[in-house]
C-alpha atoms as a PDB file:
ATOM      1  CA  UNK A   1       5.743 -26.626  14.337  1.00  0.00           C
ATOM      2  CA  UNK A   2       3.331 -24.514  15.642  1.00  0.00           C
ATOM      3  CA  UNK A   3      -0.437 -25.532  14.891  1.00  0.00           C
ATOM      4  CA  UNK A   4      -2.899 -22.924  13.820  1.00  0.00           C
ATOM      5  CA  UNK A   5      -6.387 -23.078  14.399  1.00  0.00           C
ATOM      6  CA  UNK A   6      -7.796 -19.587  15.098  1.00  0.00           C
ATOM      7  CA  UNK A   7      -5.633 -16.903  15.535  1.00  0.00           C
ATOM      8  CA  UNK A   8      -6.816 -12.783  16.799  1.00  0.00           C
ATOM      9  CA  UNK A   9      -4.785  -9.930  16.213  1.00  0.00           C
ATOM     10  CA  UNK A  10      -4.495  -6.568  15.069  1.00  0.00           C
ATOM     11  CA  UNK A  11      -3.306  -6.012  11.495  1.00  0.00           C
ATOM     12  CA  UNK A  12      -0.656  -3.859   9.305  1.00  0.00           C
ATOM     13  CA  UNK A  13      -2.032  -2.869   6.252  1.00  0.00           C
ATOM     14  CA  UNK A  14       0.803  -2.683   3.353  1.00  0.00           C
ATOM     15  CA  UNK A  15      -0.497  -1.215  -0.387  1.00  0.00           C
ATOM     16  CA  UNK A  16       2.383  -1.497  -2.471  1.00  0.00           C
ATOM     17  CA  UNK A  17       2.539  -4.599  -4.367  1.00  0.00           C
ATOM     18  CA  UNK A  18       5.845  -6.534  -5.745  1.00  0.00           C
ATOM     19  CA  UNK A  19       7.237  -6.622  -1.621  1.00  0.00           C
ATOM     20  CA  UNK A  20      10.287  -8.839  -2.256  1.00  0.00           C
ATOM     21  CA  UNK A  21      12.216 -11.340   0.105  1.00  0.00           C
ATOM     22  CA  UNK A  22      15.147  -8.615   0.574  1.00  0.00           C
ATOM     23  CA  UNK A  23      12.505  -5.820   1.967  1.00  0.00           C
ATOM     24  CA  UNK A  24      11.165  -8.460   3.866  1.00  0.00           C
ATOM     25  CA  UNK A  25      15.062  -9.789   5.453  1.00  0.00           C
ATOM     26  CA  UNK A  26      17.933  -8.047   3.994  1.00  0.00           C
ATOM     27  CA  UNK A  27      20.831 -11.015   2.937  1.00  0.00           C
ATOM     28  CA  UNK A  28      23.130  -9.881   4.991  1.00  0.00           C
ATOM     29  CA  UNK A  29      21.470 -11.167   8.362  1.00  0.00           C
ATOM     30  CA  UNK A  30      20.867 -14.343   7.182  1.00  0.00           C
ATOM     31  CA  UNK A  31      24.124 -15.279   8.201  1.00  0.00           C
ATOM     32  CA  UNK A  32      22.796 -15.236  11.886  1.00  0.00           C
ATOM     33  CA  UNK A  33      21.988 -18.057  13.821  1.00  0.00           C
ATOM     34  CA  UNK A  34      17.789 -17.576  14.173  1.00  0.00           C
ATOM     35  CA  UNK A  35      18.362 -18.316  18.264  1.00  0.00           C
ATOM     36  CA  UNK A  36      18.252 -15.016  18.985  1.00  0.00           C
ATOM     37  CA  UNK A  37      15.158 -14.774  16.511  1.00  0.00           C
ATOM     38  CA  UNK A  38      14.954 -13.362  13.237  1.00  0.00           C
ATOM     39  CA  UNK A  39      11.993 -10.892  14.172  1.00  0.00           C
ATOM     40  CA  UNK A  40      14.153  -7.861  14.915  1.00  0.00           C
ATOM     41  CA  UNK A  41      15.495  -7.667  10.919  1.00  0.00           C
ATOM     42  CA  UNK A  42      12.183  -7.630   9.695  1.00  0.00           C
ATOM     43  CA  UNK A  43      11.894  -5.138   7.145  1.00  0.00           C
ATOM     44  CA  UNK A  44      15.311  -3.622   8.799  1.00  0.00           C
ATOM     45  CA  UNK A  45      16.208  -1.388   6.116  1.00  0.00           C
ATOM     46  CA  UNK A  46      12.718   0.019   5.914  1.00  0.00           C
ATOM     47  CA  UNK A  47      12.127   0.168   9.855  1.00  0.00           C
ATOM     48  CA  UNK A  48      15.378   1.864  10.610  1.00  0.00           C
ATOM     49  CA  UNK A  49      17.892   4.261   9.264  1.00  0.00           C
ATOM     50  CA  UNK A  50      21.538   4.332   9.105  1.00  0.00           C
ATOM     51  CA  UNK A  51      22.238   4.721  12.603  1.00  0.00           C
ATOM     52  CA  UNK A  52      19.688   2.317  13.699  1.00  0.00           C
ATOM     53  CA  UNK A  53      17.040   4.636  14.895  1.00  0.00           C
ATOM     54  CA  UNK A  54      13.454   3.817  13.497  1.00  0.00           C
ATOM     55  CA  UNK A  55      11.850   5.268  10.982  1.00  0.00           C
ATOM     56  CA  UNK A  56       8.884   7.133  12.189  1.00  0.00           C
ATOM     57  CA  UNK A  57       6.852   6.902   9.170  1.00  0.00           C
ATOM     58  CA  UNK A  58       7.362   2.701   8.805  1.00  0.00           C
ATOM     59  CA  UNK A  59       3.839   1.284   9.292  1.00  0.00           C
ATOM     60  CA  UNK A  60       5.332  -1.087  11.966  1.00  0.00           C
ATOM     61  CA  UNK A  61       6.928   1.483  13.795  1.00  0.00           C
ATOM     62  CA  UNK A  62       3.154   3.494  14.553  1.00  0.00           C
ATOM     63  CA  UNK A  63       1.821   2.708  17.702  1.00  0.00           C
ATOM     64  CA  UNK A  64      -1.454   1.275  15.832  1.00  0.00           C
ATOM     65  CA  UNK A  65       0.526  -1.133  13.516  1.00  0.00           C
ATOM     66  CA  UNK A  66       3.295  -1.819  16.166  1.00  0.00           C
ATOM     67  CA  UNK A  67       3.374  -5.576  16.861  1.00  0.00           C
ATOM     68  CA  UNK A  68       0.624  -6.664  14.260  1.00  0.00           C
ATOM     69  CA  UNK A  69      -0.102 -10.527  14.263  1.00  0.00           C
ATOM     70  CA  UNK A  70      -1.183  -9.991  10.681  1.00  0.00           C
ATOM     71  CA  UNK A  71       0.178  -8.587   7.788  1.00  0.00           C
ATOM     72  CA  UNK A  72      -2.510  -7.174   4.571  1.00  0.00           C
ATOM     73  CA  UNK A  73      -0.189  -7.222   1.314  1.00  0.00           C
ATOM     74  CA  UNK A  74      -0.137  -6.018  -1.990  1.00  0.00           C
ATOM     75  CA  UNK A  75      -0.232  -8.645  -4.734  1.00  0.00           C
ATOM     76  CA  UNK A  76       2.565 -10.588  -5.337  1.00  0.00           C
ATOM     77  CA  UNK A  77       3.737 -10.246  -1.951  1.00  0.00           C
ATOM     78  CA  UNK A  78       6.994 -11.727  -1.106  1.00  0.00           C
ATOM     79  CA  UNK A  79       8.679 -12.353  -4.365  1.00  0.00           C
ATOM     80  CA  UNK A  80      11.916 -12.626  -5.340  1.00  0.00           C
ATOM     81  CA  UNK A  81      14.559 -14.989  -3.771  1.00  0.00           C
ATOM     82  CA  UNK A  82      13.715 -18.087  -2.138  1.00  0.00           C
ATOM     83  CA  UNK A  83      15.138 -17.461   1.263  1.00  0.00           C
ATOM     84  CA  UNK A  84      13.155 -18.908   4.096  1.00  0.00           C
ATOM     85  CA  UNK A  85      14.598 -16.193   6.458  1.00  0.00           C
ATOM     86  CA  UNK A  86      11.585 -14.403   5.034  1.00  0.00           C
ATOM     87  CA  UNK A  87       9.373 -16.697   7.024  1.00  0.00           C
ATOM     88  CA  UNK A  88      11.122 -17.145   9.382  1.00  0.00           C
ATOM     89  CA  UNK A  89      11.213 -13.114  10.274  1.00  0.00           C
ATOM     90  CA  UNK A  90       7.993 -12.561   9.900  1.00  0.00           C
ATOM     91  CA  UNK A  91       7.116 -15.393  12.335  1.00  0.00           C
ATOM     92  CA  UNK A  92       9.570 -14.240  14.919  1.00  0.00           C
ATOM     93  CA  UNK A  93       8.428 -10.831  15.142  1.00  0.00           C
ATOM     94  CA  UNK A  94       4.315 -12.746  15.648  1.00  0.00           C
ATOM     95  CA  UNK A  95       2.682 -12.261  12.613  1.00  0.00           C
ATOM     96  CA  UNK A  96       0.917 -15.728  12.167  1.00  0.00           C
ATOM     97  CA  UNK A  97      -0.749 -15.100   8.713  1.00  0.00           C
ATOM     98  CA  UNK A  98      -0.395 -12.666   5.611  1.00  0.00           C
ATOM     99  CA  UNK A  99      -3.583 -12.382   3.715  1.00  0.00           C
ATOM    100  CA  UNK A 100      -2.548 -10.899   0.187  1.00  0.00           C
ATOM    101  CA  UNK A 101      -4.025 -11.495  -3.490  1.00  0.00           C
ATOM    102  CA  UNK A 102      -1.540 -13.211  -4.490  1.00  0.00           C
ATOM    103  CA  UNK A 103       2.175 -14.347  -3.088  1.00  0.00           C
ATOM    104  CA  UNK A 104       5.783 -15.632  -4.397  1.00  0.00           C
ATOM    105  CA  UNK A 105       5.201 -19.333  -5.062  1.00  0.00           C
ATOM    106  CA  UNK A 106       8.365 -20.410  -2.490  1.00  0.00           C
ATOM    107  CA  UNK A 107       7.525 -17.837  -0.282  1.00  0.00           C
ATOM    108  CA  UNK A 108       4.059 -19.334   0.024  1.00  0.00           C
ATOM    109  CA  UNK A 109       5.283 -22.776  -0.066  1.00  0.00           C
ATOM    110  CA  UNK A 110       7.267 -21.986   2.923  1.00  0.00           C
ATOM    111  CA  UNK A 111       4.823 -20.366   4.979  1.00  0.00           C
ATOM    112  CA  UNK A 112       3.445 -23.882   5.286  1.00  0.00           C
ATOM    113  CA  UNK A 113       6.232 -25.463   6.872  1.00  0.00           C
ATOM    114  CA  UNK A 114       7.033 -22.859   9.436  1.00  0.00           C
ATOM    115  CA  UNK A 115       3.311 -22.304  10.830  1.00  0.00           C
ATOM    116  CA  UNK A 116       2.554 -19.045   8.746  1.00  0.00           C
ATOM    117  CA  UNK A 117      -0.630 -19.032   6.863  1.00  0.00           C
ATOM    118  CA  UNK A 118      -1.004 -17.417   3.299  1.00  0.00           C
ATOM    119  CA  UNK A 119      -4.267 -16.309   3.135  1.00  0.00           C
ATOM    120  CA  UNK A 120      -5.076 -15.894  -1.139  1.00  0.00           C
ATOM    121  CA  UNK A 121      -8.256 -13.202  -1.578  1.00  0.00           C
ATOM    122  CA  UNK A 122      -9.554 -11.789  -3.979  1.00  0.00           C
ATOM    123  CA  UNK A 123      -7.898  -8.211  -4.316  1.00  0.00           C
ATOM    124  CA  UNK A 124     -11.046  -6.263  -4.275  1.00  0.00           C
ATOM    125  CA  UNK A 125     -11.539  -8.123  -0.737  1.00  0.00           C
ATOM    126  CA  UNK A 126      -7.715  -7.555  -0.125  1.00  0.00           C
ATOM    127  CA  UNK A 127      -8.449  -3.625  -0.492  1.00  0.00           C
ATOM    128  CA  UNK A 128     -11.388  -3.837   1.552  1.00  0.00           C
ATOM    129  CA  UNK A 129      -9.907  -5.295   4.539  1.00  0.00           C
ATOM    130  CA  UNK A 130      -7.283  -2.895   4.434  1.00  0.00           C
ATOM    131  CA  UNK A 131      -9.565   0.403   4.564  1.00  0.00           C
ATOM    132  CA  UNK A 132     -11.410  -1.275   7.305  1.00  0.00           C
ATOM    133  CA  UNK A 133      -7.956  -1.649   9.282  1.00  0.00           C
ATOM    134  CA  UNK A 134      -7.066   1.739   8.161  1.00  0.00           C
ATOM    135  CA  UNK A 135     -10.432   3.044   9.637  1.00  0.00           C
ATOM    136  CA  UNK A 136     -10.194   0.816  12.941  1.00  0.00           C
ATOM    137  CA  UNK A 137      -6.575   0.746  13.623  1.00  0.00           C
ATOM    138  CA  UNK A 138      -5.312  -1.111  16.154  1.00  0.00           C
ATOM    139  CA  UNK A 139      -9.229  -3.495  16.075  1.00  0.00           C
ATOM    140  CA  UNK A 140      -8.504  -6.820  16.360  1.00  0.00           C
ATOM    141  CA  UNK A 141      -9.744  -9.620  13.371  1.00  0.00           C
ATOM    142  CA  UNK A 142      -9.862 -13.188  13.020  1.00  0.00           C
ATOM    143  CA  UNK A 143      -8.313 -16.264  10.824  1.00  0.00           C
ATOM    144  CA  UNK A 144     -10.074 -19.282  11.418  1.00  0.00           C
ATOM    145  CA  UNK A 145      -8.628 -21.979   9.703  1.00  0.00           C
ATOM    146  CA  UNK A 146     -11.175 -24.618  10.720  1.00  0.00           C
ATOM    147  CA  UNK A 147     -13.822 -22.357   9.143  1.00  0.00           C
ATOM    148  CA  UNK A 148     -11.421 -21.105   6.497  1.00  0.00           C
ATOM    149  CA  UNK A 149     -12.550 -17.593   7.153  1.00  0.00           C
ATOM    150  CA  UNK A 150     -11.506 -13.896   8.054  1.00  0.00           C
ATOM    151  CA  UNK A 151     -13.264 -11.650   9.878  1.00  0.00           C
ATOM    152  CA  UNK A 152     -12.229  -8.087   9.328  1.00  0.00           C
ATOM    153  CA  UNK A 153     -12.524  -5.292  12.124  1.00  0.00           C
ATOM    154  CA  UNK A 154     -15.556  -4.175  11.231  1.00  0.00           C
ATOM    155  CA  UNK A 155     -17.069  -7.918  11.295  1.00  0.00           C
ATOM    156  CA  UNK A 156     -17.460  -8.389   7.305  1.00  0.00           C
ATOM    157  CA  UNK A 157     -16.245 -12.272   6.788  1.00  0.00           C
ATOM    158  CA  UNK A 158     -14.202 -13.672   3.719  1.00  0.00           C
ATOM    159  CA  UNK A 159     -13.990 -17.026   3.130  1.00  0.00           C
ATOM    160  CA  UNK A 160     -10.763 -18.828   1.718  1.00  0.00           C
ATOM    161  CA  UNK A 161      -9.430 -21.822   0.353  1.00  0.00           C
ATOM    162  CA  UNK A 162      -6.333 -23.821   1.287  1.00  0.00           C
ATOM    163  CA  UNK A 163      -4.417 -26.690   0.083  1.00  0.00           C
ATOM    164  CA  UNK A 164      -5.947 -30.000   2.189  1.00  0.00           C
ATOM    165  CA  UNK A 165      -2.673 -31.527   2.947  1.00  0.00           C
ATOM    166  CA  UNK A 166      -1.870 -28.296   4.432  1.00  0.00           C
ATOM    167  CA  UNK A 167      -4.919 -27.384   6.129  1.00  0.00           C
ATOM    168  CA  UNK A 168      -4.135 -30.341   7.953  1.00  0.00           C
ATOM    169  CA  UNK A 169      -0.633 -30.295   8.503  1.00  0.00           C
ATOM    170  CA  UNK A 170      -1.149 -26.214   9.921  1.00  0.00           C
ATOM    171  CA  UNK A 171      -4.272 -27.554  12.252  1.00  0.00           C
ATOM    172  CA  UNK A 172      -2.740 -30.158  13.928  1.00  0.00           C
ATOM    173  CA  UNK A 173       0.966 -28.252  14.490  1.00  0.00           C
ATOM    174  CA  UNK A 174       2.956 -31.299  11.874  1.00  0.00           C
ATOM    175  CA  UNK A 175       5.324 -30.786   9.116  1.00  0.00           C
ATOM    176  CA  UNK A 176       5.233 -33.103   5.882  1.00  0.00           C
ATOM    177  CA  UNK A 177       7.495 -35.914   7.630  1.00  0.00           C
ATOM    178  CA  UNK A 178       5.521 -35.275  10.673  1.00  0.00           C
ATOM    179  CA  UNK A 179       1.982 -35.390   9.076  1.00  0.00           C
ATOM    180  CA  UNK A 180       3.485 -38.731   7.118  1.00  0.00           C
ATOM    181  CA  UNK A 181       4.511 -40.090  10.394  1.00  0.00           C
ATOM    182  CA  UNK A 182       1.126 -39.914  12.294  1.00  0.00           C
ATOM    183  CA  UNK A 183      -0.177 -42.356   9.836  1.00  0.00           C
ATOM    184  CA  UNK A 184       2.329 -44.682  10.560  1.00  0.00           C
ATOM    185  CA  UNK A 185       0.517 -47.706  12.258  1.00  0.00           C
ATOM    186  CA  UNK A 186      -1.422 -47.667   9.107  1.00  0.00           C
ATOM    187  CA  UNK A 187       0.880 -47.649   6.993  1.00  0.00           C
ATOM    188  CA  UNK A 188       2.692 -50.225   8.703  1.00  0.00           C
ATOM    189  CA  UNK A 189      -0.239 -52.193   8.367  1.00  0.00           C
ATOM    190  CA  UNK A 190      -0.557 -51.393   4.537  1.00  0.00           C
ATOM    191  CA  UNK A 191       3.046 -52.859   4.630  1.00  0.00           C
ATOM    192  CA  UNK A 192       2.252 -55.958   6.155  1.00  0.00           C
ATOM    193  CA  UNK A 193      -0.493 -57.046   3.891  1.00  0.00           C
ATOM    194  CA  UNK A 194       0.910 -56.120   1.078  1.00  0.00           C
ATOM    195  CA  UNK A 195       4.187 -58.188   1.403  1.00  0.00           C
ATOM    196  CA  UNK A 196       2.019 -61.179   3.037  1.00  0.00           C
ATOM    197  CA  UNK A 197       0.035 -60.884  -0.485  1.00  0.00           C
ATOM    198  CA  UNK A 198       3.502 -60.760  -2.540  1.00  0.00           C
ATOM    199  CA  UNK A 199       5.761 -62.055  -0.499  1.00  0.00           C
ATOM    200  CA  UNK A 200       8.257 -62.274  -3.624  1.00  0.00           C
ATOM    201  CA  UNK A 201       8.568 -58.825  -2.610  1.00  0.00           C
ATOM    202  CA  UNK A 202      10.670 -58.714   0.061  1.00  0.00           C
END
């Protein structure tokens, strides 16, 4: 997995709340093998039209928004079904983090193990950082997850929180098994003693 430390990017700025898993990846491409990458069916039925030809109008499909690393969302962003294609679209097209006041509990479970961050603000912060990007379009701002901060486009900061364990796990590039794995020589050790003290256990 890819780690995250500090990522810099420009930003998309969605308002409408309730943005469910089948906006996000329609079903029907999840049937695809993600070689190729899932990024081009990102919000396919909203980017393009019938015959494949974008949508002007799409936020992604403006030259400011085109490409964004980071997605603003509307409260429960990402409901619905609990297909990881979500993630895994989302990632594939570059966006590293959404930052939204609240998120679909697998969705934001599985940002985690793909190298996505959720950022959870308050939505009075959410709306501010999305009239700054409206404002600045195309301005670069900053996740740092060391410092558990954003920094908008206009410089304002907003500090988050985030799970430990996956703090961690995002920082240093590992998934659960992975993170459980680097402790190994100490858990082997824990292993040792323990059975030397019990050895009835073994």
């Amino acid at each position: 997995m890819q780690a995250f430390t500090t990522f810099t990017s420009h930003a998309v700025p969605f308002e409408q709340s309730n943005i469910d898993t089948d906006q996000i990846i329609p079903a029907r491409f999840l049937k695809f093998s993600r070689k190729d990458g899932y990024g081009q069916y990102l919000f396919h039925d909203l980017r393009f039209d019938a015959a494949e030809t974008e949508r002007p109008e799409f936020l992604l499909n403006r030259p400011e928004y085109r490409g964004a690393g980071i997605v603003i969302g509307g409260s429960n962003f990402a409901c619905g079904s609990s297909r990881e294609g979500a993630v895994y679209a989302l990632f594939d097209y570059g966006v590293r983090a959404v930052i939204a006041p609240s998120f679909g509990d697998i969705f934001h479970a599985n940002c985690f193990k793909n190298g996505l961050l959720p950022v959870r603000l308050p939505e009075d912060q959410v709306t501010r950082l999305r009239a700054a990007v409206k404002q600045r379009p195309g301005a670069p701002m900053t996740i740092d997850l060391e410092t558990c901060t954003v920094t908008g486009p206009d410089g304002t900061r907003f500090p988050f929180t985030v799970d430990p364990f996956w703090r961690e796990a995002l920082l240093r590039g590992l998934d659960e098994i992975g993170l459980t794995m680097s402790y190994r020589e100490q858990i082997e050790a824990f292993e040792t003693g323990y059975h030397g003290e019990m050895p009835w256990l073994a």
